[in-house]
C-alpha atoms as a PDB file:
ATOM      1  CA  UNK A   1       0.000   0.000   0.000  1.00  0.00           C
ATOM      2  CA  UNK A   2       1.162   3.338  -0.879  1.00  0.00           C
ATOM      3  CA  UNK A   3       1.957   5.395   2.458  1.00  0.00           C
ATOM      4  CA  UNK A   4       4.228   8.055   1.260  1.00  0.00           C
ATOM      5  CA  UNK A   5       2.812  11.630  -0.233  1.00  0.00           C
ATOM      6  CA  UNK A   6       6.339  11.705  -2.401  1.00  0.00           C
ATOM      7  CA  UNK A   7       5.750   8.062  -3.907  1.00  0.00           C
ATOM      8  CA  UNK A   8       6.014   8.146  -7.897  1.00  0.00           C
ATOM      9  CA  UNK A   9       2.497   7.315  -8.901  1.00  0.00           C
ATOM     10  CA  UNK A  10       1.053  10.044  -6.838  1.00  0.00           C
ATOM     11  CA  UNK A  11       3.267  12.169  -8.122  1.00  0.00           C
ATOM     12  CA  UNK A  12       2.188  11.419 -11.322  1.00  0.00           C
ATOM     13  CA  UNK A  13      -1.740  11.526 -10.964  1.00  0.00           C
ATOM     14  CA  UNK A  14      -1.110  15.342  -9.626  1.00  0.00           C
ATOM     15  CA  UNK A  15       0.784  16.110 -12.846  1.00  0.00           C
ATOM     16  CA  UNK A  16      -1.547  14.660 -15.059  1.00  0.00           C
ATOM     17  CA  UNK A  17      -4.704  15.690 -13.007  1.00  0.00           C
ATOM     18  CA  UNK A  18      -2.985  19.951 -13.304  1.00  0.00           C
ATOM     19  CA  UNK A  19      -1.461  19.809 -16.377  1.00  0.00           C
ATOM     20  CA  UNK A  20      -1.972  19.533 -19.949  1.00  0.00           C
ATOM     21  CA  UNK A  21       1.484  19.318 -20.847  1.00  0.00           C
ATOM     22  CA  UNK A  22       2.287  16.574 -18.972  1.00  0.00           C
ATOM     23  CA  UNK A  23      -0.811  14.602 -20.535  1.00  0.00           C
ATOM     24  CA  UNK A  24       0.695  14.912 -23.509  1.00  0.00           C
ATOM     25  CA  UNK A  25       4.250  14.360 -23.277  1.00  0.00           C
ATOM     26  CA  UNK A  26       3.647  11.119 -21.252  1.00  0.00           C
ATOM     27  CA  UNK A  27       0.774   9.539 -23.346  1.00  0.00           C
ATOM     28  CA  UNK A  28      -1.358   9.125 -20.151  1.00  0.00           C
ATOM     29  CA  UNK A  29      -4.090  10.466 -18.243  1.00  0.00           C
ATOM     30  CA  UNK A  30      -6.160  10.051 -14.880  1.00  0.00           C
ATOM     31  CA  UNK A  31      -9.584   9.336 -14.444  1.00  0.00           C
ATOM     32  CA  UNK A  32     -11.241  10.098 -11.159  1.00  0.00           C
ATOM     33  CA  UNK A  33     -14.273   8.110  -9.553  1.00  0.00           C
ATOM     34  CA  UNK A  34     -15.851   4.858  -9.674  1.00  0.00           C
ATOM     35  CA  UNK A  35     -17.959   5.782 -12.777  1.00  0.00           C
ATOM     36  CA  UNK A  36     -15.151   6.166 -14.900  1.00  0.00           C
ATOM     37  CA  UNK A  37     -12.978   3.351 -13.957  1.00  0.00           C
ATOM     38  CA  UNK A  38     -15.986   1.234 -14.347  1.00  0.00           C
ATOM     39  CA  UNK A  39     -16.512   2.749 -17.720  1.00  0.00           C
ATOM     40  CA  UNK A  40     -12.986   2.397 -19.041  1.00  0.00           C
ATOM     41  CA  UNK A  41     -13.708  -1.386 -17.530  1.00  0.00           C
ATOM     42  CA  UNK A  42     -16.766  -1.939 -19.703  1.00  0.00           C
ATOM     43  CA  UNK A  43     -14.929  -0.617 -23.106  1.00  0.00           C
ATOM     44  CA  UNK A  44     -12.458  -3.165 -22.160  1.00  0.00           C
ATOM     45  CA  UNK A  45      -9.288  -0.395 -21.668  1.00  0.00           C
ATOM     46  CA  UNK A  46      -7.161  -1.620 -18.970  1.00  0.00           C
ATOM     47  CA  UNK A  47      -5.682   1.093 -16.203  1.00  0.00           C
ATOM     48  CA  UNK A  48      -1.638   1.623 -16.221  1.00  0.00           C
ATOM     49  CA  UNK A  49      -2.471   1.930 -12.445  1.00  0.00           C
ATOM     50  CA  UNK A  50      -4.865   1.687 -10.616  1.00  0.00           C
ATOM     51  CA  UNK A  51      -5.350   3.819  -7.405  1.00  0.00           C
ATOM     52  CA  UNK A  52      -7.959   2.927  -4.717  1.00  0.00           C
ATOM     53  CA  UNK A  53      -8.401   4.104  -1.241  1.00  0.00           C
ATOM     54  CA  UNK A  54      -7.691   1.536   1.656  1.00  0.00           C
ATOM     55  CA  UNK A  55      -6.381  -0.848  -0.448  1.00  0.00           C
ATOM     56  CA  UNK A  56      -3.148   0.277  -3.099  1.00  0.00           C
ATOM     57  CA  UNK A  57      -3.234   3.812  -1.332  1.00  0.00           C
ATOM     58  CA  UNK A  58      -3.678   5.478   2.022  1.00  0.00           C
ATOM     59  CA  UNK A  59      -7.268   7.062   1.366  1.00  0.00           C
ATOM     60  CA  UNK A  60      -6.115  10.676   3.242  1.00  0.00           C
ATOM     61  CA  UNK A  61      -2.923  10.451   0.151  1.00  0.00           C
ATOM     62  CA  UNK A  62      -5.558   9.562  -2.415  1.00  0.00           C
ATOM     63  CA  UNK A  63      -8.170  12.883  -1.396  1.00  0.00           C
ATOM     64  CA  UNK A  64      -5.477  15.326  -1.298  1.00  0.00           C
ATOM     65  CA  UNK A  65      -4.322  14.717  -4.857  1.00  0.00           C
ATOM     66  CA  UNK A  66      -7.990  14.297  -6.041  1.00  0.00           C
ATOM     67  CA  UNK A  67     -10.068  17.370  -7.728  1.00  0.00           C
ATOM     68  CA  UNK A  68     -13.291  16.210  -6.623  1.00  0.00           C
ATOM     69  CA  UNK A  69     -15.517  18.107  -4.457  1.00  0.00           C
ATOM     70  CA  UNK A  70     -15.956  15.148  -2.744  1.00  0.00           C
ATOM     71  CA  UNK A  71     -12.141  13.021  -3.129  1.00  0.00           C
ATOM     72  CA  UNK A  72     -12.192  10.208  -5.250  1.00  0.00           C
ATOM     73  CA  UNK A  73     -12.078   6.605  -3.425  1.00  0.00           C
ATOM     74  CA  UNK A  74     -10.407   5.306  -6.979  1.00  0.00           C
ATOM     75  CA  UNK A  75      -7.954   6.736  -9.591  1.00  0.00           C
ATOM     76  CA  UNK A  76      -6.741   5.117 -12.763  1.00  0.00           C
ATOM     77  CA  UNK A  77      -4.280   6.326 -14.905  1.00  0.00           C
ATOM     78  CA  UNK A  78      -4.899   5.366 -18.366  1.00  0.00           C
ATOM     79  CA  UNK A  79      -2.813   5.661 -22.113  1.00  0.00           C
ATOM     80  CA  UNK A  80      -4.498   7.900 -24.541  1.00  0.00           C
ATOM     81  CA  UNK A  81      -3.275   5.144 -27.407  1.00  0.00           C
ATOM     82  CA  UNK A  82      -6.054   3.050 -25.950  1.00  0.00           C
ATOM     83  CA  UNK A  83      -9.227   4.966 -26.653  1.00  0.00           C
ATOM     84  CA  UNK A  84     -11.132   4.420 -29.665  1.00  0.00           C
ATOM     85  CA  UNK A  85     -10.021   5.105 -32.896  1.00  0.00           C
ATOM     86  CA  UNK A  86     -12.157   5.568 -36.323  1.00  0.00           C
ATOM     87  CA  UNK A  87     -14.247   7.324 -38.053  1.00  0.00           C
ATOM     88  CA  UNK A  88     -17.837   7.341 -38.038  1.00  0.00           C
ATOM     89  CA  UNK A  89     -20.446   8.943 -40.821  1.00  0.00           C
ATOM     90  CA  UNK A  90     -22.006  11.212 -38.283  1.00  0.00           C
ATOM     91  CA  UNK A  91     -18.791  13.695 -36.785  1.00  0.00           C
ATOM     92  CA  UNK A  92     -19.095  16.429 -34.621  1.00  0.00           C
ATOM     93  CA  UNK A  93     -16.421  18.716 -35.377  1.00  0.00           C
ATOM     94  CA  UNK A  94     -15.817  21.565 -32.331  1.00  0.00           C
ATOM     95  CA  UNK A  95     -13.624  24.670 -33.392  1.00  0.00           C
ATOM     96  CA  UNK A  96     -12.073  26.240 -30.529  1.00  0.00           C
ATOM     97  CA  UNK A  97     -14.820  25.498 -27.717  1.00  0.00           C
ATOM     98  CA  UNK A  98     -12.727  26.245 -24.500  1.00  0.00           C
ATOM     99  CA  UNK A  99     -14.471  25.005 -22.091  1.00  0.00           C
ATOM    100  CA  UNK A 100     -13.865  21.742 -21.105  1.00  0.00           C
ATOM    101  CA  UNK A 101     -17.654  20.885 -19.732  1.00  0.00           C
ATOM    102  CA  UNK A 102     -18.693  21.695 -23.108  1.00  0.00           C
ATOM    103  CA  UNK A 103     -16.276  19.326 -24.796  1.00  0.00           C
ATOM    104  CA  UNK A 104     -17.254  16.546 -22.190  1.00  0.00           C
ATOM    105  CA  UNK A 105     -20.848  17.036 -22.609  1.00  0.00           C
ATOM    106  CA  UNK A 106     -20.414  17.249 -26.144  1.00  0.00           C
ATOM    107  CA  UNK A 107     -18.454  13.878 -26.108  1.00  0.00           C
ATOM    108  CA  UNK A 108     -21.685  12.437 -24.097  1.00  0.00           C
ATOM    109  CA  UNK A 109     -23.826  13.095 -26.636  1.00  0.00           C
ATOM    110  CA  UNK A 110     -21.539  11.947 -29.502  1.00  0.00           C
ATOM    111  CA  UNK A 111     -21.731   8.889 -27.960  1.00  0.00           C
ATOM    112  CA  UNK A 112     -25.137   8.533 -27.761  1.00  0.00           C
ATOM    113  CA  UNK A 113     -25.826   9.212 -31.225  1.00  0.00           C
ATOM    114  CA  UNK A 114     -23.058   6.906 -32.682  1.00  0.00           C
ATOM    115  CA  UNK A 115     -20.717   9.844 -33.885  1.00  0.00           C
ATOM    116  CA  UNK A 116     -16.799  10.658 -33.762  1.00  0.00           C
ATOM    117  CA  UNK A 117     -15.860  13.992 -32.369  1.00  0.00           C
ATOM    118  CA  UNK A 118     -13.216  16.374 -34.139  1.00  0.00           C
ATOM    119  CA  UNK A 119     -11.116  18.875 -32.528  1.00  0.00           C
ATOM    120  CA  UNK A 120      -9.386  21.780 -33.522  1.00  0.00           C
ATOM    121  CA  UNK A 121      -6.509  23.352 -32.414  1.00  0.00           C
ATOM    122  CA  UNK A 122      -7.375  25.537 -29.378  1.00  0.00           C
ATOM    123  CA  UNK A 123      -9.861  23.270 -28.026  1.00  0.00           C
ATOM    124  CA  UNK A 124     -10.206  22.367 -24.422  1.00  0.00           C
ATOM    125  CA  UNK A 125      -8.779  19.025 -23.440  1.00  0.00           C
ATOM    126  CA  UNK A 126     -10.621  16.045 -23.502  1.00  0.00           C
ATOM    127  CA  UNK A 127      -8.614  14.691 -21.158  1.00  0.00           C
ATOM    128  CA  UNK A 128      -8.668  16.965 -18.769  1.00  0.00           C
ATOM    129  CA  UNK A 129     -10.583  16.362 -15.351  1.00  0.00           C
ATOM    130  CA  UNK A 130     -13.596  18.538 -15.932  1.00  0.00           C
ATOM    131  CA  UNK A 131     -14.379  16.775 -19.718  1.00  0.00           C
ATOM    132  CA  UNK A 132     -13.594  13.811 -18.597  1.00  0.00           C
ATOM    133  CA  UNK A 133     -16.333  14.066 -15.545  1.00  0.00           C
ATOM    134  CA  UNK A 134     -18.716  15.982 -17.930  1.00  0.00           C
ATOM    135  CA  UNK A 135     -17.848  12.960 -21.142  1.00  0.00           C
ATOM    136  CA  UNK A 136     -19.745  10.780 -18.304  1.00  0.00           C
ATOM    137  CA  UNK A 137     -16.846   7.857 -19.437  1.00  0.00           C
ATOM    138  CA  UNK A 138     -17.935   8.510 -22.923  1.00  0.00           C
ATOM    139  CA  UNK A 139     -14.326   8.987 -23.856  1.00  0.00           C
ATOM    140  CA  UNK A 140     -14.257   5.284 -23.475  1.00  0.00           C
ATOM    141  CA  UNK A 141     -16.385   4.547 -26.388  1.00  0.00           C
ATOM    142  CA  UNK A 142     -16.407   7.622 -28.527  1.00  0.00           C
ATOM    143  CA  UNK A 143     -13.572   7.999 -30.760  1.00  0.00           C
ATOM    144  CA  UNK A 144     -11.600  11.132 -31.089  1.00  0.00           C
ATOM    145  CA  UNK A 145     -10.659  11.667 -35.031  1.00  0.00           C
ATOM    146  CA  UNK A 146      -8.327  14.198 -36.644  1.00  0.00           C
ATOM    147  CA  UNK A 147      -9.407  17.211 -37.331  1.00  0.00           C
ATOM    148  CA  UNK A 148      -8.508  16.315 -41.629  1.00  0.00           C
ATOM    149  CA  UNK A 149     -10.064  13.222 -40.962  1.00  0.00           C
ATOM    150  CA  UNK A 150     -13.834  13.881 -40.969  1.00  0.00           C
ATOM    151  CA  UNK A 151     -16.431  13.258 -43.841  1.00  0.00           C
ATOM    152  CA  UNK A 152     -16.162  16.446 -46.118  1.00  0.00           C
ATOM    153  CA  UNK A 153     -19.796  17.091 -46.290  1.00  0.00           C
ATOM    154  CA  UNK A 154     -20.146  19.911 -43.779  1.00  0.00           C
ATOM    155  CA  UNK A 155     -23.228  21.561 -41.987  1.00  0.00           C
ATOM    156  CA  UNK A 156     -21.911  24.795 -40.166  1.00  0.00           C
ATOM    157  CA  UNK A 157     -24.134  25.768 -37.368  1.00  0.00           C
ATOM    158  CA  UNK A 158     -24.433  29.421 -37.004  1.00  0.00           C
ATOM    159  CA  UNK A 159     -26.420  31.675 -34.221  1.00  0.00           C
ATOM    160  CA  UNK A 160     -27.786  33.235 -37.445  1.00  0.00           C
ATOM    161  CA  UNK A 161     -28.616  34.110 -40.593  1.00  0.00           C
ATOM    162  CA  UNK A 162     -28.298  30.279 -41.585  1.00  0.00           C
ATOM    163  CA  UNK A 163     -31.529  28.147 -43.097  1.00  0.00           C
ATOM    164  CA  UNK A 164     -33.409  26.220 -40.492  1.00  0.00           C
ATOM    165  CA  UNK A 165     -31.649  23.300 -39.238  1.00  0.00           C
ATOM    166  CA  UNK A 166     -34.502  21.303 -40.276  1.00  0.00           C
ATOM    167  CA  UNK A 167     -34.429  22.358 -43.984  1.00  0.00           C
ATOM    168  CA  UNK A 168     -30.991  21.116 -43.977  1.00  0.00           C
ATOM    169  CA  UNK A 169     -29.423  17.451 -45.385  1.00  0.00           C
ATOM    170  CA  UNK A 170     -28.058  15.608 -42.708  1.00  0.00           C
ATOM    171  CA  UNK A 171     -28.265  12.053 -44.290  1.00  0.00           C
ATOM    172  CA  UNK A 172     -24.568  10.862 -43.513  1.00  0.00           C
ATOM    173  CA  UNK A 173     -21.872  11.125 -44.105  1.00  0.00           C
ATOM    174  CA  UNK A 174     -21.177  14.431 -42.757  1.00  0.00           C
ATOM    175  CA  UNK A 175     -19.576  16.872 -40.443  1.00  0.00           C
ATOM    176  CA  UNK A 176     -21.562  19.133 -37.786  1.00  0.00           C
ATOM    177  CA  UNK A 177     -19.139  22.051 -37.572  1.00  0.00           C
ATOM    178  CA  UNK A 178     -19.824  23.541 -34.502  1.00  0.00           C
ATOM    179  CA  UNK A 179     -18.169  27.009 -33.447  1.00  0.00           C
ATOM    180  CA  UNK A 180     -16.632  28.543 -30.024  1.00  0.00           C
ATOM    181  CA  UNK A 181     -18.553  29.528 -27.396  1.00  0.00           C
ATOM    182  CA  UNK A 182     -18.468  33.278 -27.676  1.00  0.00           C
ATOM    183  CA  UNK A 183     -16.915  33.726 -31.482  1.00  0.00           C
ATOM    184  CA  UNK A 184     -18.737  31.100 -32.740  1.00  0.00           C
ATOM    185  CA  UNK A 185     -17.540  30.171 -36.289  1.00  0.00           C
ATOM    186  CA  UNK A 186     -15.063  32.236 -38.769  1.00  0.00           C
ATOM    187  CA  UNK A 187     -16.712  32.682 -42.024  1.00  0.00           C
ATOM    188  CA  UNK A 188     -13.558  30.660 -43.347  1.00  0.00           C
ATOM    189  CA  UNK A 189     -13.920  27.583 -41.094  1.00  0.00           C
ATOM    190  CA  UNK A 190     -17.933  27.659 -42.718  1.00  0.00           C
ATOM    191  CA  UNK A 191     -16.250  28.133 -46.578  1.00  0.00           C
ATOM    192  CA  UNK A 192     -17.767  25.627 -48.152  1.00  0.00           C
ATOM    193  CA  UNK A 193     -20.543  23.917 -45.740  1.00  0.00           C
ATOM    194  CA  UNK A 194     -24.135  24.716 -45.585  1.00  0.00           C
ATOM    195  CA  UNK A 195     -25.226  27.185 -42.575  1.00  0.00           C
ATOM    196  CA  UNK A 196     -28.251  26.329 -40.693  1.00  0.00           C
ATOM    197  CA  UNK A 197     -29.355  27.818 -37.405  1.00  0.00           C
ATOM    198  CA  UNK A 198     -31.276  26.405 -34.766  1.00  0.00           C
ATOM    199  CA  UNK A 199     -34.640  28.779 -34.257  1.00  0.00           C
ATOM    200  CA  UNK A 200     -34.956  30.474 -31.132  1.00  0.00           C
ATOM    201  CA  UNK A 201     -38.215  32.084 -29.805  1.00  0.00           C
ATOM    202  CA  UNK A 202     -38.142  35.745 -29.901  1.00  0.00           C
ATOM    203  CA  UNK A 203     -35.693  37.359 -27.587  1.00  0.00           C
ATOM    204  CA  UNK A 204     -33.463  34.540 -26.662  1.00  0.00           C
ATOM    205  CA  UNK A 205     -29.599  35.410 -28.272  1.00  0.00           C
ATOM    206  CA  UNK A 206     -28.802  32.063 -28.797  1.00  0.00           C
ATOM    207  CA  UNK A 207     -28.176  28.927 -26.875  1.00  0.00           C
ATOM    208  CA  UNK A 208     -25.326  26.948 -25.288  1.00  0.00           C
ATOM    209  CA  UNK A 209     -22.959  25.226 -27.946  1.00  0.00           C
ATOM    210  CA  UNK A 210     -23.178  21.589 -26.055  1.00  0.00           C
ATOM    211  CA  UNK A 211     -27.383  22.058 -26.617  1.00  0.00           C
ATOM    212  CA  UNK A 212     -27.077  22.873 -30.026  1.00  0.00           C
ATOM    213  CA  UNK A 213     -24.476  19.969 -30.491  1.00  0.00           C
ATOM    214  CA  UNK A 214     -27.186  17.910 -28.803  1.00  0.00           C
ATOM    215  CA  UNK A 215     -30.380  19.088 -31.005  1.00  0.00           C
ATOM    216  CA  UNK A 216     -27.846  18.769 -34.616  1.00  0.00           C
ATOM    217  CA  UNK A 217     -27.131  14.898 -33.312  1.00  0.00           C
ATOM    218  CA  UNK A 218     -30.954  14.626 -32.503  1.00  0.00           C
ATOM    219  CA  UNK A 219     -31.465  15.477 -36.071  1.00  0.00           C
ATOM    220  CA  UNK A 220     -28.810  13.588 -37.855  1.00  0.00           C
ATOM    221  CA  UNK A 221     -30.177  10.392 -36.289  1.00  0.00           C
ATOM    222  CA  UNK A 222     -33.498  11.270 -37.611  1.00  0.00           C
ATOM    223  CA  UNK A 223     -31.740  11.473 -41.220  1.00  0.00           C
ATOM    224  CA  UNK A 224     -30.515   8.222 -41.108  1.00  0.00           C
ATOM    225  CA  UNK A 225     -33.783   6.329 -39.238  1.00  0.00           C
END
């Protein structure tokens, strides 16, 4: 059992946990709580290690590196080589969303519609704790594709000014281009796709990017049925 606050492995959850960098350089990350462990578990993608409190790891060691409200009881540290791979007709492509609860939740819905997810540069990461508790272990099963790698067919979703999202073709293959949350989408990242816009009743601005990602899935799934 793990008694020592300066043993490696906890060492190496805080890095990963904090920083970005480190997820990247190493290959790995860390999922926190029983639902994702038992997620990763069901996809069938093993933990490098595996962290639990009372039994590899002092419990008080475990809550101090843990960015839970609540500490975790379990940590596993996982490779990013091992999550899915390939691409799907459906994609949800996300240009610059910076928030990570919006690239989790966003991830969660992929999932449940049976698409891949794109990212751009300047995205939030994935893999970071926040997406990874608002992916709901959906990072397990949904794969992440490159950004070049998505059916060329696009539908741009625009606050406005686009045709109704209903109007629009959605039988796949093809791309929901989604924009950031604020900036939304540069007229060159929509070069080329069709624009639709979600309608709104009178008043509202627009709506939260994960809820629009949500409704455009809800559609897509409709094209296809």
């Amino acid at each position: 059992m793990i008694t020592s606050k300066d043993n490696e492995t906890l060492k190496l959850v805080r890095k990963l946990l904090g920083q970005r960098k480190h997820r990247h350089e190493t290959g790995l990350f860390a999922a926190e709580g029983e639902d994702l462990v038992a997620a990763a578990r069901h996809a069938g993608i093993e933990p490098v290690h595996l962290l639990t409190a009372g039994e590899t790891v002092d419990a008080d060691l475990l809550s101090r590196v843990s960015t839970l409200p609540h500490p975790a009881r379990v940590i596993g540290i996982y490779r990013g080589a091992h999550l899915p791979t390939g691409r799907r007709d459906v994609c949800l492509a996300l240009w610059r969303l910076s928030d990570p609860g919006n690239v989790g939740t966003l991830l969660r819905s992929a999932d449940a519609f049976g698409a891949c997810v794109a990212l751009s540069e300047g995205c939030a990461d994935p893999l970071s704790p926040k997406a990874l508790r608002a992916s709901a272990g959906a990072i397990f099963r949904a794969p992440i594709v490159d950004w070049n790698d998505r059916p060329a067919r696009c539908v741009a979703l625009v606050a406005h000014g686009g045709r109704p999202l209903a109007e629009a073709s959605l039988a796949p293959p093809v791309t929901l281009l989604l924009g950031a949350e604020r900036a939304g989408l540069p007229d060159e990242q929509a070069t080329g796709c069709y624009r639709a816009t979600i309608p709104v009743a009178d008043g509202s601005e627009s709506m939260n990017v994960a809820a629009a990602g949500a409704i455009a899935l809800y559609e897509a799934s409709r094209a296809t049925g």
